[in-house]
PDB file of N, CA and C in Angstrom:
ATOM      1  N   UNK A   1     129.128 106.280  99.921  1.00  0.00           N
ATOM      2  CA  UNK A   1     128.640 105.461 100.999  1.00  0.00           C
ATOM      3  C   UNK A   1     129.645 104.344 101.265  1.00  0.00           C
ATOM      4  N   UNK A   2     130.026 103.985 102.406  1.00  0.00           N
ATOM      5  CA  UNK A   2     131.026 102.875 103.140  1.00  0.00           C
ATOM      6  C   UNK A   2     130.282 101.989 102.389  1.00  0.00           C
ATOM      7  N   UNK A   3     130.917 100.519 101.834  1.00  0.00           N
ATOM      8  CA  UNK A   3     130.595  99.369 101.227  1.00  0.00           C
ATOM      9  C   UNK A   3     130.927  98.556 102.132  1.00  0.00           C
ATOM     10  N   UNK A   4     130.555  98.025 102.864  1.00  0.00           N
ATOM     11  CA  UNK A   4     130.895  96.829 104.335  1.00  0.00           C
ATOM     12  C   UNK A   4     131.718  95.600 103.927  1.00  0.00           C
ATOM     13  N   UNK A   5     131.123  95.154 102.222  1.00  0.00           N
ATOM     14  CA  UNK A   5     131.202  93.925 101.754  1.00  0.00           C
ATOM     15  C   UNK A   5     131.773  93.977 100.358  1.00  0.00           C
ATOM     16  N   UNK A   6     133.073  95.193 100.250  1.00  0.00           N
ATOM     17  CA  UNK A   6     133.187  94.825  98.533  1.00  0.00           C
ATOM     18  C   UNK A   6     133.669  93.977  98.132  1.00  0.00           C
ATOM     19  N   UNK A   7     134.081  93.149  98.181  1.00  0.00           N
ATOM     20  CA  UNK A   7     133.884  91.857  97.024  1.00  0.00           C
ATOM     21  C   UNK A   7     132.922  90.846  96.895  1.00  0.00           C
ATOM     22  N   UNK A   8     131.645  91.328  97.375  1.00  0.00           N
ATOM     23  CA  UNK A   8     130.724  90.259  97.669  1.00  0.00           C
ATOM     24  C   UNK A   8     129.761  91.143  96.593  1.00  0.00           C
ATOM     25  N   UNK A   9     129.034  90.279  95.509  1.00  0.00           N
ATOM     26  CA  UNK A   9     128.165  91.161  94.266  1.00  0.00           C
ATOM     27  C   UNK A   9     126.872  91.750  94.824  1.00  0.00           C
ATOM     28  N   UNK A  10     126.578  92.712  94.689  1.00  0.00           N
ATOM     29  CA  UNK A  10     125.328  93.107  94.724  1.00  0.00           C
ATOM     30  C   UNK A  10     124.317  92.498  94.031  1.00  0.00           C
ATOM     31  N   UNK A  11     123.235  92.085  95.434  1.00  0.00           N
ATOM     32  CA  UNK A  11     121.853  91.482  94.895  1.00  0.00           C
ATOM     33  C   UNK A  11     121.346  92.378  93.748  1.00  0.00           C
ATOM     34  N   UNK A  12     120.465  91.576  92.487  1.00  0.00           N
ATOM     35  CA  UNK A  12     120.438  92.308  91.766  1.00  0.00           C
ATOM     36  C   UNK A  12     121.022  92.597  90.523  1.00  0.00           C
ATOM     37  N   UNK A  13     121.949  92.817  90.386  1.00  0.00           N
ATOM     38  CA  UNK A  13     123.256  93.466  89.761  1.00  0.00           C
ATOM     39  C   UNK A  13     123.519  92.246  88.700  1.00  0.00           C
ATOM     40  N   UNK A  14     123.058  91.243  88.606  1.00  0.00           N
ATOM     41  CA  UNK A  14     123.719  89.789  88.041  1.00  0.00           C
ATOM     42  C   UNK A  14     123.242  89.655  86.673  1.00  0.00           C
ATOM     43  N   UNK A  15     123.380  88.422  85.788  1.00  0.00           N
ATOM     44  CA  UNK A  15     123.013  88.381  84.054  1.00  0.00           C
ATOM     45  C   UNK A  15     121.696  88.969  83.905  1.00  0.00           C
ATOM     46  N   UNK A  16     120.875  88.943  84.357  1.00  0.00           N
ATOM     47  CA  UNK A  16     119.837  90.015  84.410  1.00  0.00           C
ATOM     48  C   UNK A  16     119.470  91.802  84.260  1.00  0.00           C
ATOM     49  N   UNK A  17     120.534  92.007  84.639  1.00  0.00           N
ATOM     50  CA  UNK A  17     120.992  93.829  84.612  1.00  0.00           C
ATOM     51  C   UNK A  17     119.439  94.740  84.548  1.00  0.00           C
ATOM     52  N   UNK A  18     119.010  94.008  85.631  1.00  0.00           N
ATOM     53  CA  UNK A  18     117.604  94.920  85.917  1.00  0.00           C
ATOM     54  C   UNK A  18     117.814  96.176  86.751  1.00  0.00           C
ATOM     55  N   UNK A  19     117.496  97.014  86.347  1.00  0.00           N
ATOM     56  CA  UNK A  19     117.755  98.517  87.160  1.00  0.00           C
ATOM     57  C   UNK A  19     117.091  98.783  88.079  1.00  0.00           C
ATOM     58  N   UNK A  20     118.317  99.248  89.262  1.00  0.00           N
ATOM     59  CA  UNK A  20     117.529  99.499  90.509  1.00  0.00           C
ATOM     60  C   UNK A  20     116.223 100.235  90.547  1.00  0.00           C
ATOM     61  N   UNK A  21     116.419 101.350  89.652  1.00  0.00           N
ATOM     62  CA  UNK A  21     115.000 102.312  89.325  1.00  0.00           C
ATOM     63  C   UNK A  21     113.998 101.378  89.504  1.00  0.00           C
ATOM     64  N   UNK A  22     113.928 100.911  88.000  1.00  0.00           N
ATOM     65  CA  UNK A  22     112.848 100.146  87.833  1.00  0.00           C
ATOM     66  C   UNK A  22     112.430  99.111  89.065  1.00  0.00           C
ATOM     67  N   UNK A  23     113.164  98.632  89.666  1.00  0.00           N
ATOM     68  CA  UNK A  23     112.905  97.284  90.597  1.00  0.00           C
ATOM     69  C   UNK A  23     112.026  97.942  91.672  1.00  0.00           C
ATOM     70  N   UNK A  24     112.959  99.153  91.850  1.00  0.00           N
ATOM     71  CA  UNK A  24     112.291 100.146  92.930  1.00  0.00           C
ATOM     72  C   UNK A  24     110.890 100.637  92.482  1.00  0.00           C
ATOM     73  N   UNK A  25     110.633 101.110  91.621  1.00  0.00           N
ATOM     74  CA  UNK A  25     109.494 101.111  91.057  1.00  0.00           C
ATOM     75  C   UNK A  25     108.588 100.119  90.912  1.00  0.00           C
ATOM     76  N   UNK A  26     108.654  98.759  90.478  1.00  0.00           N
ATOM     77  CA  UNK A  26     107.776  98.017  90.568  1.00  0.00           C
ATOM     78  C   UNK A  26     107.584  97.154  91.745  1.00  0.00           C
ATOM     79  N   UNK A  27     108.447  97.885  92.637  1.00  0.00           N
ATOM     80  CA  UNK A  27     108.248  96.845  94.315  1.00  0.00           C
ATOM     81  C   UNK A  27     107.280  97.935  94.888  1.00  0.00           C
ATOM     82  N   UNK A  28     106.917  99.158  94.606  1.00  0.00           N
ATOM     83  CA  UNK A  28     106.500 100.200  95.354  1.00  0.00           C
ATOM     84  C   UNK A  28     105.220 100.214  94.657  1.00  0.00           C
ATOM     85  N   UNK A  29     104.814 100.006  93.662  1.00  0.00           N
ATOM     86  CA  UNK A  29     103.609  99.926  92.987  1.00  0.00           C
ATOM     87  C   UNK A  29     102.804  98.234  93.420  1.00  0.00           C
ATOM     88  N   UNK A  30     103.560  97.333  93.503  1.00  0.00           N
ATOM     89  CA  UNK A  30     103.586  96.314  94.042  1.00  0.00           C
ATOM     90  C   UNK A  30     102.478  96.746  96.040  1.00  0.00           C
ATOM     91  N   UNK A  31     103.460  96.850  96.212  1.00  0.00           N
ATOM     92  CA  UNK A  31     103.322  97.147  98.100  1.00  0.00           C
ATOM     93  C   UNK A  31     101.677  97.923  97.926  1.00  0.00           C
ATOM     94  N   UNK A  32     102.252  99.217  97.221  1.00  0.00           N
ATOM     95  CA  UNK A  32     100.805 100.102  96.981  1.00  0.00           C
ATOM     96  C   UNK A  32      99.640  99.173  97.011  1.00  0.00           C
ATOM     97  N   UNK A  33      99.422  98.674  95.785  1.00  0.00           N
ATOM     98  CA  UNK A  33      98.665  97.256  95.912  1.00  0.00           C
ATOM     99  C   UNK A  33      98.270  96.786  96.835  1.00  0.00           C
ATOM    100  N   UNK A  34      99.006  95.982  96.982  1.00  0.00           N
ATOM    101  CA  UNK A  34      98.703  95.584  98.887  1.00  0.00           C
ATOM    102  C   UNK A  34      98.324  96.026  99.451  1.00  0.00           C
ATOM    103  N   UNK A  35      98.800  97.363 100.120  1.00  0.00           N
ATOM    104  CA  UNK A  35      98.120  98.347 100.917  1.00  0.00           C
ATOM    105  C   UNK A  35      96.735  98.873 100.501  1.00  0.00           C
ATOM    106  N   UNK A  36      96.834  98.713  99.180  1.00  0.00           N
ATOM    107  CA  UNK A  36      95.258  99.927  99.140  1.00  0.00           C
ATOM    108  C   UNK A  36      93.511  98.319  99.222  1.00  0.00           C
ATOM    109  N   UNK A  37      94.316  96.787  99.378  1.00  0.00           N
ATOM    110  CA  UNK A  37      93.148  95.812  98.965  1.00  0.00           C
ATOM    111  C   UNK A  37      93.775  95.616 100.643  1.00  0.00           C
ATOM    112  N   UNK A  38      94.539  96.248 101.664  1.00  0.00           N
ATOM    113  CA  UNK A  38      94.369  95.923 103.039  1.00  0.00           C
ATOM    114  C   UNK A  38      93.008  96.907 103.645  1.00  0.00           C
ATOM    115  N   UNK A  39      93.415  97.845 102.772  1.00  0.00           N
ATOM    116  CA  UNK A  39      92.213  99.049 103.553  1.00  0.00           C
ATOM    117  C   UNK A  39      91.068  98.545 103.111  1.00  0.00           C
ATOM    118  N   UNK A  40      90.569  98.505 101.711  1.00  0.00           N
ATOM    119  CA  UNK A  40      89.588  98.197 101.034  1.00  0.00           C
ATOM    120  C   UNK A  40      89.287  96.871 102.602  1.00  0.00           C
ATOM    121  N   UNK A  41      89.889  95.515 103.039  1.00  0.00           N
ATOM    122  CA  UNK A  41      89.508  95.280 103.470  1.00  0.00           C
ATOM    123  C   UNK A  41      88.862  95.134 104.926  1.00  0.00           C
ATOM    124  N   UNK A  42      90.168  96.132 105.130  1.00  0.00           N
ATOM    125  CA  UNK A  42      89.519  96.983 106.640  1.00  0.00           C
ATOM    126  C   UNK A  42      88.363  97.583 106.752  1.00  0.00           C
ATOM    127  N   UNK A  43      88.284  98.268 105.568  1.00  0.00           N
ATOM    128  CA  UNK A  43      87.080  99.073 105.238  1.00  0.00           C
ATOM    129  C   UNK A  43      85.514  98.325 105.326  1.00  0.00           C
ATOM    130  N   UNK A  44      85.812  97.110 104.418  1.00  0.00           N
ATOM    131  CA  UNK A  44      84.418  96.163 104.697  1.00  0.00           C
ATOM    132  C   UNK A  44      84.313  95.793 105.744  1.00  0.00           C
ATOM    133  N   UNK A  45      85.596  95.399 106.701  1.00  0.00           N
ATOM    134  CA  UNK A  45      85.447  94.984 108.264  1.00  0.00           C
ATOM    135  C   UNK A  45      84.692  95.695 108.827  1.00  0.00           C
ATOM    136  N   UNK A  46      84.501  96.750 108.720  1.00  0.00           N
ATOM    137  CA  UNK A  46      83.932  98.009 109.948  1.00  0.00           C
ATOM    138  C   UNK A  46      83.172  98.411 109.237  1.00  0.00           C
ATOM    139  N   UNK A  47      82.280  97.733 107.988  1.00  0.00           N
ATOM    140  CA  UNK A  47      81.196  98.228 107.775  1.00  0.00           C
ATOM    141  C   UNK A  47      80.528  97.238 108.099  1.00  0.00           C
ATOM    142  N   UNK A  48      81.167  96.214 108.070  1.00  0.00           N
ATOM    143  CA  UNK A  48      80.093  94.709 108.368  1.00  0.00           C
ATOM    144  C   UNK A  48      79.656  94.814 110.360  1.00  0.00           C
ATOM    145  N   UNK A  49      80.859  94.992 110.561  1.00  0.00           N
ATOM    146  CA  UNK A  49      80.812  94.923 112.171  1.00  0.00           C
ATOM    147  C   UNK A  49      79.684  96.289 112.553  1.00  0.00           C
ATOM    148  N   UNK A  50      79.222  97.401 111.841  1.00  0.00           N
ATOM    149  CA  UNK A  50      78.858  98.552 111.850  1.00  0.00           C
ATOM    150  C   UNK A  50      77.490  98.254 112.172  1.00  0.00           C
ATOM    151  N   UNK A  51      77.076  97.070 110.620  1.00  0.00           N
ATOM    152  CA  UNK A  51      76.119  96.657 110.407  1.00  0.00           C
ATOM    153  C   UNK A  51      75.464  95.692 111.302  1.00  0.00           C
ATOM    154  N   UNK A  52      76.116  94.865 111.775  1.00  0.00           N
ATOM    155  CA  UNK A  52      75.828  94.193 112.653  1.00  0.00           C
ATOM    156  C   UNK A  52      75.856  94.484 114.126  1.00  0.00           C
ATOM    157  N   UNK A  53      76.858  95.545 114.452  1.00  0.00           N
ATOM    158  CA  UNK A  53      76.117  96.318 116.182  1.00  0.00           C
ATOM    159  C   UNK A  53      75.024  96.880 115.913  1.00  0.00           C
ATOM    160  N   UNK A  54      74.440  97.399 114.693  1.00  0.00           N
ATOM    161  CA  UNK A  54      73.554  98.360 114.700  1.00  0.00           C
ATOM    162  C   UNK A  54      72.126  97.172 114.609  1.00  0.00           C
ATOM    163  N   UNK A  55      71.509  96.015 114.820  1.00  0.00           N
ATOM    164  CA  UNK A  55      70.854  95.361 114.133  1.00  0.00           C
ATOM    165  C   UNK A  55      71.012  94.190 115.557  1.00  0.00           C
ATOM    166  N   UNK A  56      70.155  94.158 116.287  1.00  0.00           N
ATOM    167  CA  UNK A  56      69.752  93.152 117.613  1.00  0.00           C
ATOM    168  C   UNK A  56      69.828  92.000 117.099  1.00  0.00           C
ATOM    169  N   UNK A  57      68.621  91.979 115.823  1.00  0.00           N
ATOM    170  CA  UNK A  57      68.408  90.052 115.346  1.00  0.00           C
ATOM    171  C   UNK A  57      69.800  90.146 114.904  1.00  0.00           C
ATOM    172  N   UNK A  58      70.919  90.713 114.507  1.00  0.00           N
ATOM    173  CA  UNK A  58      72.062  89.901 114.562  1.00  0.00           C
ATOM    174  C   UNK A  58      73.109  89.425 115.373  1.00  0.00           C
ATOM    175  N   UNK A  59      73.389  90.443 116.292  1.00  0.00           N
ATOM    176  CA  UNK A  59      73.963  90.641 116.964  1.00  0.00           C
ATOM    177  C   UNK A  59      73.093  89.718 118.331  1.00  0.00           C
ATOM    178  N   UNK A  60      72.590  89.516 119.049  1.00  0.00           N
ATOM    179  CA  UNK A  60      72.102  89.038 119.922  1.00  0.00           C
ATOM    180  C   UNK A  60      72.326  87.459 119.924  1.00  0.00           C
ATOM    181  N   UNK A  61      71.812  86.508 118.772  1.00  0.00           N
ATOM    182  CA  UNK A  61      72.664  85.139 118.388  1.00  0.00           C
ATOM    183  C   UNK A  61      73.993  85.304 118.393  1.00  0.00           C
ATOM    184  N   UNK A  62      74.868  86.025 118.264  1.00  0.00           N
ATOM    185  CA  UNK A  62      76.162  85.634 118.333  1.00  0.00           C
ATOM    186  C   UNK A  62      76.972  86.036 120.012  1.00  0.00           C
ATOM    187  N   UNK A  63      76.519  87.829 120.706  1.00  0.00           N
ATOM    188  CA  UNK A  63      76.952  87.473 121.667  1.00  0.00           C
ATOM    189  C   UNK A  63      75.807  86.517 122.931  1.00  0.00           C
ATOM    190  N   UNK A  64      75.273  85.847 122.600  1.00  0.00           N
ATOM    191  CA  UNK A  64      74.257  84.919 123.578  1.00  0.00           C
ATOM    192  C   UNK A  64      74.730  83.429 123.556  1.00  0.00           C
ATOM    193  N   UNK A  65      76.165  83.069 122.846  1.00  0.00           N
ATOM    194  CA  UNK A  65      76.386  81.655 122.625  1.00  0.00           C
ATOM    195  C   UNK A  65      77.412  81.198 123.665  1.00  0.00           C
ATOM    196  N   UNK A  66      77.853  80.406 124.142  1.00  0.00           N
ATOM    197  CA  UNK A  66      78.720  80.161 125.040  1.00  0.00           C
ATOM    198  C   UNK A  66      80.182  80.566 124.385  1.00  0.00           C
ATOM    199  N   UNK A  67      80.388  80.911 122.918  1.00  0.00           N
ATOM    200  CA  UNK A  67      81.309  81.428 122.126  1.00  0.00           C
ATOM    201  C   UNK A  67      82.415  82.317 123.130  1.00  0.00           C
TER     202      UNK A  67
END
């Protein structure tokens, strides 16, 4: 692969000598994370909102406000 910048060190690479593997690995298990407590909370979104179109006494106070 073309190097754009060789004499400039690779992020990373420094007194630390953490391996790309691994980094890659724990940024992707990382993200996963994230992603799976975004759905989880999407998921309650559209059960709450579900719950509440389905249900007049709730729904009726909220769209009836000058809101």
């Amino acid at each position: 692969m073309f190097d754009q910048y060789p004499n400039q060190s690779r992020w990373g690479a420094g007194a630390a000598g953490v391996d790309r593997a691994a980094f890659d690995e724990g940024l992707r298990k990382h993200m996963l994370r994230v992603y799976n407590f975004m759905m989880l909370g999407l998921g309650v979104t559209g059960l709450v909102a579900l719950f509440v179109a389905s249900t007049p006494a709730l729904y009726v106070p909220i769209f009836t406000t000058p809101l």
